[in-house]
Protein backbone atom coordinates (compact mmCIF):
# COMPACT_ATOMS: atom_id res chain seq x y z
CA UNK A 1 87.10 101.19 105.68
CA UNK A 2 85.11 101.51 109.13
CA UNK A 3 84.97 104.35 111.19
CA UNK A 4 88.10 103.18 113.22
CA UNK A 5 90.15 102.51 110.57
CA UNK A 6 89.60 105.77 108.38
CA UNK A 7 90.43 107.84 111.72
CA UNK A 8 93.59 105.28 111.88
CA UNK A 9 94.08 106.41 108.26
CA UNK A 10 93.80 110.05 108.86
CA UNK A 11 95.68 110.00 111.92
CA UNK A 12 98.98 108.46 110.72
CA UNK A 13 98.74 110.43 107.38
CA UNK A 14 98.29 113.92 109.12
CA UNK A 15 100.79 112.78 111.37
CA UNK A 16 103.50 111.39 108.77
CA UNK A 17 103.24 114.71 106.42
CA UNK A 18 103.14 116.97 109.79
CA UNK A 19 106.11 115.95 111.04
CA UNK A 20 107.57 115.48 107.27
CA UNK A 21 106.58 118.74 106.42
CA UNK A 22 108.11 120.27 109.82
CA UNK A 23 111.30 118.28 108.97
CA UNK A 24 111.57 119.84 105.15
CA UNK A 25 111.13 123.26 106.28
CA UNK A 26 113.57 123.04 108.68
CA UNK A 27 116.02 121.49 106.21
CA UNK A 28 114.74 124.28 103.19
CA UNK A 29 115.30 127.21 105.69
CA UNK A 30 118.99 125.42 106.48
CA UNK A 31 119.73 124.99 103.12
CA UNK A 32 118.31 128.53 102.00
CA UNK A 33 120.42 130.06 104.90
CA UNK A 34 123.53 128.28 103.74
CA UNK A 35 122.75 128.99 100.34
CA UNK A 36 122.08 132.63 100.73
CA UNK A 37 125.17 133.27 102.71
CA UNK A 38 127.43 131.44 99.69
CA UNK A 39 126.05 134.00 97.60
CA UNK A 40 126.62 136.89 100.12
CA UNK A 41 130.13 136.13 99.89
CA UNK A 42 130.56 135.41 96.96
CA UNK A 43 128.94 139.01 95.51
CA UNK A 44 130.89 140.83 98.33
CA UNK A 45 134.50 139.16 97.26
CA UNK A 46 133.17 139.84 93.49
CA UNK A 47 132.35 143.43 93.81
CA UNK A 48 135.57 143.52 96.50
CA UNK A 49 138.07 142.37 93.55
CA UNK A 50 136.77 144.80 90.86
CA UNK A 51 136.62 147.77 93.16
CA UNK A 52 140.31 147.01 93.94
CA UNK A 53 141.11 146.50 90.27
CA UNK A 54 139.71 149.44 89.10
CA UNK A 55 141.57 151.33 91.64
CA UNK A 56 145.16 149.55 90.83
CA UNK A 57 144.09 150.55 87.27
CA UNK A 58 143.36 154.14 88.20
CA UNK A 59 146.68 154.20 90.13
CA UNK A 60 148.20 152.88 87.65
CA UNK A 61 147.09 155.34 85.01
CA UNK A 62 147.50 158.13 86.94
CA UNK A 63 151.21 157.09 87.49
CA UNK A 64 151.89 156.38 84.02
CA UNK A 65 149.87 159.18 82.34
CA UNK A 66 147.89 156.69 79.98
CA UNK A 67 144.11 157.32 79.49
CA UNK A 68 141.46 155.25 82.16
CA UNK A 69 138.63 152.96 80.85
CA UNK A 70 136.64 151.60 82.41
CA UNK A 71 136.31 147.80 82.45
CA UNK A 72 132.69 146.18 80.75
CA UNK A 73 131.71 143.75 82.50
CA UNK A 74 128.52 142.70 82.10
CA UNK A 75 126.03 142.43 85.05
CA UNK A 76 128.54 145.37 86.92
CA UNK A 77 128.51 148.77 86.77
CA UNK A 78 131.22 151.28 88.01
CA UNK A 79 130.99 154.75 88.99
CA UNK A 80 133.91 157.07 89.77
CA UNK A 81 133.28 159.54 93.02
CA UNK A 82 135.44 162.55 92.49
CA UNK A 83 136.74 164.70 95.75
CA UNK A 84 134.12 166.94 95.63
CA UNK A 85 131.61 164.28 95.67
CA UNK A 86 133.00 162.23 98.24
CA UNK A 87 130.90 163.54 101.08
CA UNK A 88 127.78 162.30 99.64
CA UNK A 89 129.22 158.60 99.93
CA UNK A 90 130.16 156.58 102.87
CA UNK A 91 132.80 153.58 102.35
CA UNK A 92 131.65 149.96 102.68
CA UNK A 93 128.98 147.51 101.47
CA UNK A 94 125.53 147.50 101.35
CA UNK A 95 122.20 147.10 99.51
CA UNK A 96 120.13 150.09 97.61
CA UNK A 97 117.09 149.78 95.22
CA UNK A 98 117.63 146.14 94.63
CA UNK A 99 121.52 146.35 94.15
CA UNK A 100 124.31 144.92 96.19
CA UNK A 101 127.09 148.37 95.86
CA UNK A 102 130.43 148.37 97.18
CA UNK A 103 131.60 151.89 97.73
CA UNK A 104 135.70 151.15 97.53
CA UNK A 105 138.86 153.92 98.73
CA UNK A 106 140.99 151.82 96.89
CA UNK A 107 141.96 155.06 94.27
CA UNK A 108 143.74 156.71 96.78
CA UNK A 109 142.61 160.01 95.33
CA UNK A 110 144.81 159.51 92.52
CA UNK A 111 143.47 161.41 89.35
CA UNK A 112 140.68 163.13 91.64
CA UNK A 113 138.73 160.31 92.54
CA UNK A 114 138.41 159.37 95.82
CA UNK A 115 135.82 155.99 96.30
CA UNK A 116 135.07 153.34 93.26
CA UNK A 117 131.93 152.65 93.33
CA UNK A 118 130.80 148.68 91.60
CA UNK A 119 127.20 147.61 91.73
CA UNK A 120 125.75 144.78 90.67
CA UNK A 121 122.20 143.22 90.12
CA UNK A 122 123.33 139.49 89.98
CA UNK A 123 123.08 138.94 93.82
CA UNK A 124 119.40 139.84 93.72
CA UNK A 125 118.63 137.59 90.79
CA UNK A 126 120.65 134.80 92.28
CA UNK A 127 118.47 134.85 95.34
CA UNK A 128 115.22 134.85 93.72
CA UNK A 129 116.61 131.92 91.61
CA UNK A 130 117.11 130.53 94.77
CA UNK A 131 114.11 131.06 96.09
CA UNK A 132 112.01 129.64 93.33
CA UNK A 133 114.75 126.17 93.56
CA UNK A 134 114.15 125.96 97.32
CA UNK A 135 109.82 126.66 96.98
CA UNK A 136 109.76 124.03 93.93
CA UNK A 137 111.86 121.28 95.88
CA UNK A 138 109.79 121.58 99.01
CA UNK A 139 106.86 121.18 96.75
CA UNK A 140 107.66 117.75 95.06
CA UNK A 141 109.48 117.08 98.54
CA UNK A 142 106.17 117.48 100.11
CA UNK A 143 104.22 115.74 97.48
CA UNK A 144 106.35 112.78 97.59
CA UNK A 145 105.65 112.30 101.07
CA UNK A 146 102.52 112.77 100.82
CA UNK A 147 102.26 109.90 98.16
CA UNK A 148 104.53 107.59 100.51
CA UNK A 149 102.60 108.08 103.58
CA UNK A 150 99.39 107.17 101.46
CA UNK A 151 101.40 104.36 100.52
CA UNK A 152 102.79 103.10 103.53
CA UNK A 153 99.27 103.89 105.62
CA UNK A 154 97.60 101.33 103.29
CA UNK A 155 100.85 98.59 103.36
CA UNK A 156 100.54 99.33 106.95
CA UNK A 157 96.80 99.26 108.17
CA UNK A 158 96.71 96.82 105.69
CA UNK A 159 97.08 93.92 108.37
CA UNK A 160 94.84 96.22 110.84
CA UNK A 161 92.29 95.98 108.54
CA UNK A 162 92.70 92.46 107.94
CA UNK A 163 92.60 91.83 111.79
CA UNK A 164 89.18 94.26 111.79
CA UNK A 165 87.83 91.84 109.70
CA UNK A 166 88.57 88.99 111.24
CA UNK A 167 87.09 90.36 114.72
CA UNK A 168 83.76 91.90 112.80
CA UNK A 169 83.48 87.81 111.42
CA UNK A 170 84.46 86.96 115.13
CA UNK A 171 81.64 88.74 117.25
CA UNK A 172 78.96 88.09 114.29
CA UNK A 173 79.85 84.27 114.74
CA UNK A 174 80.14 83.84 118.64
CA UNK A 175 76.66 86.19 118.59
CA UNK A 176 75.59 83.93 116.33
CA UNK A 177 76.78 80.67 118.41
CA UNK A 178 75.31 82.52 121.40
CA UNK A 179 72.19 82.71 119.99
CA UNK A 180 71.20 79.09 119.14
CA UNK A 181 71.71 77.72 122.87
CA UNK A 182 70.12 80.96 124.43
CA UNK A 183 66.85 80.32 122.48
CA UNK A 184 66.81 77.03 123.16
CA UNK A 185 67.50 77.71 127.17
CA UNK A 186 64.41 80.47 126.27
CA UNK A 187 61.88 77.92 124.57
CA UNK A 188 62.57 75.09 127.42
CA UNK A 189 62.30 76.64 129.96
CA UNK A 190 58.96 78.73 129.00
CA UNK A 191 57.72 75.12 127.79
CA UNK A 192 58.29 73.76 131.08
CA UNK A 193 56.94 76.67 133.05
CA UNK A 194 53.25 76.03 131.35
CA UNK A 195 54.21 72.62 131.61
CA UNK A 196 54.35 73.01 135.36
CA UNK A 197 56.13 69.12 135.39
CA UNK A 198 59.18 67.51 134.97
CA UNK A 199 59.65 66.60 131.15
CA UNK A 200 62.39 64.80 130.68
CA UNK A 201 63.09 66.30 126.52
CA UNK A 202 62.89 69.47 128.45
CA UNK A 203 65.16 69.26 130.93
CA UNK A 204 67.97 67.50 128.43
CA UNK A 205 67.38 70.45 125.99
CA UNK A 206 68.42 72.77 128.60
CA UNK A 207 71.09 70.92 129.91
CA UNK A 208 72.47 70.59 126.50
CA UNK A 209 71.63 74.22 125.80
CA UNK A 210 73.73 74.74 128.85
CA UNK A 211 76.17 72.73 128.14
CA UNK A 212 76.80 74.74 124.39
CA UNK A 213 77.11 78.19 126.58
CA UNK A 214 79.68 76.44 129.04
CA UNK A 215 82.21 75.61 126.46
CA UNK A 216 81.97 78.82 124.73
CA UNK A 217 82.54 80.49 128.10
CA UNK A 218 85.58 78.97 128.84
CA UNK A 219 87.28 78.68 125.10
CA UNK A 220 86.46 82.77 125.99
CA UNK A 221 88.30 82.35 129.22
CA UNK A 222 91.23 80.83 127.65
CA UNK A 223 91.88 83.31 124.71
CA UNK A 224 90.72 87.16 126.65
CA UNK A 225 91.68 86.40 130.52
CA UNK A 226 94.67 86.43 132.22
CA UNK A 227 94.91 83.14 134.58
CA UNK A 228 96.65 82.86 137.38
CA UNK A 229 99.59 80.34 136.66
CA UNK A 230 99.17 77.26 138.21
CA UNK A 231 101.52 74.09 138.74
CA UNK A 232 100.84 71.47 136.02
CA UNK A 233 100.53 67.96 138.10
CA UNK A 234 100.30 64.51 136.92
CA UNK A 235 96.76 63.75 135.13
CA UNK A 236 95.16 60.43 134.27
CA UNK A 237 94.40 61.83 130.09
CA UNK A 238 91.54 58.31 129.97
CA UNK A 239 89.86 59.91 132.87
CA UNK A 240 89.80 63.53 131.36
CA UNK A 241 88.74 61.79 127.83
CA UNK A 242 86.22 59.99 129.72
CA UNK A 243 84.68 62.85 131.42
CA UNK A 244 84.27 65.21 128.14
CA UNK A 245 82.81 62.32 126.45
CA UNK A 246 80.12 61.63 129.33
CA UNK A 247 79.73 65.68 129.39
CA UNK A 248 78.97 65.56 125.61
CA UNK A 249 76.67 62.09 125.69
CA UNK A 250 73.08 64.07 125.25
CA UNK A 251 74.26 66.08 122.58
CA UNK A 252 75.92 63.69 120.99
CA UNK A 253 72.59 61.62 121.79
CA UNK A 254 70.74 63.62 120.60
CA UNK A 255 72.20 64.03 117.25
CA UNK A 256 72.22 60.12 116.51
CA UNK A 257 76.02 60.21 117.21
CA UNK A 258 77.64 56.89 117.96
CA UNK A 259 80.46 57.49 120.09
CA UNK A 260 83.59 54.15 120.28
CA UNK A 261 86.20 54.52 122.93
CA UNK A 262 89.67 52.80 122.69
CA UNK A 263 91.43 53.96 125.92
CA UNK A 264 94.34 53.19 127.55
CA UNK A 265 95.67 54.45 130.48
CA UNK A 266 98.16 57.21 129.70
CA UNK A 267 100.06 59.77 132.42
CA UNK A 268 100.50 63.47 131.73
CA UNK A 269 101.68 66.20 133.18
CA UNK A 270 99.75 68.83 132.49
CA UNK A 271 96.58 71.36 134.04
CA UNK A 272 93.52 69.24 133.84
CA UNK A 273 91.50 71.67 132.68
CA UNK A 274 93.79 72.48 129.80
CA UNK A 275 93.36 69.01 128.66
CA UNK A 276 89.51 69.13 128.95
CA UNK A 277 89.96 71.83 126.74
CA UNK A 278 91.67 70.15 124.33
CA UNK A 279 89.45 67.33 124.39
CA UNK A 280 86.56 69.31 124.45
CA UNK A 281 87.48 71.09 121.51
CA UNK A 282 88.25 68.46 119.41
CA UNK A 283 85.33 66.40 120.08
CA UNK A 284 83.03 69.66 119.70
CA UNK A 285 84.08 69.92 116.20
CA UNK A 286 83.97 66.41 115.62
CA UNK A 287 79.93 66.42 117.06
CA UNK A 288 79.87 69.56 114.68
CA UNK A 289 80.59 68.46 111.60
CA UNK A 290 79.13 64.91 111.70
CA UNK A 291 76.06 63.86 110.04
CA UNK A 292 73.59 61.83 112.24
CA UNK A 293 73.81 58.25 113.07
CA UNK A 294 77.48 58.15 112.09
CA UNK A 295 80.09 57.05 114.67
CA UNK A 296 83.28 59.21 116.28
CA UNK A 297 85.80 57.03 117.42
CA UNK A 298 88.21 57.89 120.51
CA UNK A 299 91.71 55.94 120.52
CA UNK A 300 93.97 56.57 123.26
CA UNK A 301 97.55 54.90 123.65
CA UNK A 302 100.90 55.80 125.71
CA UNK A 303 101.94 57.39 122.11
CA UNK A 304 99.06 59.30 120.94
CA UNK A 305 95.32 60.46 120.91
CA UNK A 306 93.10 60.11 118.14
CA UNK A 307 89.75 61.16 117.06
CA UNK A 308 88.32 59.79 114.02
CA UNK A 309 85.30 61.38 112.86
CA UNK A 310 82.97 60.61 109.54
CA UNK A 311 81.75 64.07 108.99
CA UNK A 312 82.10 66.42 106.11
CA UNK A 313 86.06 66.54 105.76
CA UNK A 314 88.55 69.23 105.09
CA UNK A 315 89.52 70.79 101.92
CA UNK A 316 93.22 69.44 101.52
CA UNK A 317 94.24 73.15 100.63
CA UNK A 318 92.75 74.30 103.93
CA UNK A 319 94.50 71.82 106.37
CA UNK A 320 97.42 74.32 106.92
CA UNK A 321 94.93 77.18 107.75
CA UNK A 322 92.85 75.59 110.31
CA UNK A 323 94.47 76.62 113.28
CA UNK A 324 94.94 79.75 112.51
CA UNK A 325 92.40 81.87 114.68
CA UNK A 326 89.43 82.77 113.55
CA UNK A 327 89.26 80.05 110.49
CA UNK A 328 86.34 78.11 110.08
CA UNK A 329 87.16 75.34 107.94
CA UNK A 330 83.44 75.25 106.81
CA UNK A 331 80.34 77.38 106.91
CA UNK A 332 77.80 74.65 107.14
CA UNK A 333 77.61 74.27 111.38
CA UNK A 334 78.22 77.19 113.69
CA UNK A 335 81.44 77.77 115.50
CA UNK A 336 83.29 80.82 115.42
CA UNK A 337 86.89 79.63 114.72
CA UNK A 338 88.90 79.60 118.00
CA UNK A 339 88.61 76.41 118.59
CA UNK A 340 91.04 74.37 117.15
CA UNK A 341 93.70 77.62 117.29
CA UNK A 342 93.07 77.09 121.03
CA UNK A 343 93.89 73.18 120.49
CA UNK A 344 96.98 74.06 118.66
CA UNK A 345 97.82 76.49 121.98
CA UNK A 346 97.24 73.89 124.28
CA UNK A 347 99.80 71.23 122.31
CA UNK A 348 102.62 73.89 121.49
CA UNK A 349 102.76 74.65 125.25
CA UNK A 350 103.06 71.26 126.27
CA UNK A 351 105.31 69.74 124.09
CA UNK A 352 102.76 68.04 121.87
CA UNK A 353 102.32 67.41 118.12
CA UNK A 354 98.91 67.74 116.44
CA UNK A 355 98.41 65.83 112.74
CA UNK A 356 95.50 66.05 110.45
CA UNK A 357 94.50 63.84 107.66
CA UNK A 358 90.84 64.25 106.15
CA UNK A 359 89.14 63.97 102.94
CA UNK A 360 86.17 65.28 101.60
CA UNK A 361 82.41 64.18 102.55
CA UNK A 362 84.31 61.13 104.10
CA UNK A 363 85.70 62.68 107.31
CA UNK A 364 88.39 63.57 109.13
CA UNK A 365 91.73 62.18 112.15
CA UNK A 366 93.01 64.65 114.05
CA UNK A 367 96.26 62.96 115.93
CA UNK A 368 97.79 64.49 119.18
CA UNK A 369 101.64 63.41 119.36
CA UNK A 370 102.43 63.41 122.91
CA UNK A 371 105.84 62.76 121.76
């Protein structure tokens, strides 16, 4: 992972088990709470019912003149508070040295004694017990969610990275593309400069040099800026065809390329200089991946346009990803894979169809379906 991606990483982690971990402690103090009370009242109503048994017992005994024992019970303890003792005790329910006592009146001062008193140490066991239960499921809680947003950070970034990738391949290959036509601009016009006349290799070097830097400029244009929208209006598509093919003649020139033209007149509606894109595009990557002195041939008709080219070809397992963006369907020429993505753009906004059929070191038809 790159620096962007790791603080990406970090980021949503800390961020996931932050707000996780905020979200279990307020459900472990809820529960705890809950949890704590339930046993509250439940030691309170415990110690409440034996203090008030004992006392019906002593009440009892005391009417009937039978002998009092006291109940075993385990986890309890009782203490009888005579008269005498009484004003040592005050009535009601609290907590001493780790004990939950109730102090109870319930005796009536019948035989002598005036308060029951029950304690028990089951309340504070029952909370620690708690305690520990609570502690260990925030723990795992915690760890689990620390394992899922580990998970989840690398199912999600996983297409961020992907993407990273993608744009790392992207600037190395348009820097790359940039490159070749700047030097050449460089070493032409430095040659014609000690020259100091008009050379006409020179001048057709730059120009195609210049040429290479246009098209990347505005394949640029049409994937990073926003354009204002304009009105599509009726084009003559022979006359754009013609153009980009007269535009490309001294590279294609100068690479031995034989280009054949089969044009009809065909009517579209559409921005002209969306279908010199198009065009372009196409008959870049044709130029591209052609050897020299082979031939490109152009067919236009009211149903489709065609260019055939006798280049390298297309792997038949790669014809479905050549579109996407920033595939390069080979790594012998330069490019840096927008191209035929932005072909693809142009013909889904407009309606149109593009085909492919190519094979291997014998070339390669791309078809645009204007129907």
């Amino acid at each position: 992972m790159n620096e962007l991606e790791k603080r990406s990483f970090y980021s949503f982690v800390a961020l996931y088990i932050t707000s996780s971990l905020l979200f279990i402690l307020l459900l472990g103090y809820w529960y705890y709470s809950a949890q704590k009370s339930a046993i509250e009242n439940e030691t309170y109503y415990k110690l409440e019912h034996l203090a008030d048994k004992l006392g019906a017992d002593i009440i009892n005994a005391h009417m009937k003149g039978t002998p009092l024992e006291l109940p075993q019970k385990p986890g309890f303890t009782y203490k009888l508070i005579t008269t005498k003792e009484a004003e040592k005790y005050i009535p009601g329910y609290y907590e001493r040295e780790g004990k939950k006592v109730l102090i109870s009146p319930s005796p009536q001062e019948h035989m002598n004694v005036k308060y029951v008193l029950v304690e028990t140490k089951s309340y504070a066991k029952k909370l620690e017990h708690l305690q520990h239960l609570v502690l260990s499921v925030m723990f795992v809680s915690l760890v689990l969610v620390a394992l899922i947003a580990f998970v989840l950070s690398r199912f999600f970034l996983k297409p961020l990275h992907n993407r990273m990738v993608q744009i790392e391949n992207f600037i190395q290959d348009i820097s790359h593309e940039l490159n070749t036509p700047i030097t050449a601009l460089k070493m032409s016009a430095s040659r014609a400069i000690k020259k100091e006349r008009y050379d006409k290799k020179i001048l057709t070097n730059i120009s195609i040099s210049t040429k290479q830097l246009e098209s990347i400029y505005k394949s640029l244009t049409f994937l990073n800026f926003k354009q204002e929208q304009e009105e599509p209006g009726t084009i003559n598509f022979k006359t754009v065809v013609t153009n980009v093919v007269e535009y490309y003649k001294e590279l294609t020139k100068a690479k031995g390329i034989h280009i054949q033209v089969q044009l009809e007149d065909v009517s579209l509606v559409m921005l002209e200089s969306r279908a010199e894109l198009l065009v372009s595009n196409l008959l870049s990557n044709a130029v591209k991946y052609s050897m020299p002195e082979t031939t490109i041939t152009l067919r236009l008709t009211q149903e489709y346009f065609c260019i055939c080219d006798e280049g390298i070809g297309i792997d038949e397992q790669k014809l479905q990803e050549i579109f996407e963006m920033y595939q390069r369907e080979s790594q012998i020429a330069g490019g840096f894979g927008v191209g035929l993505s932005i072909v693809k753009q142009i013909c889904n906004s407009y309606g149109m169809h593009i085909k492919v059929e190519s094979k291997l070191d014998t070339g390669s038809r791309f078809f645009i379906l204007f129907n």
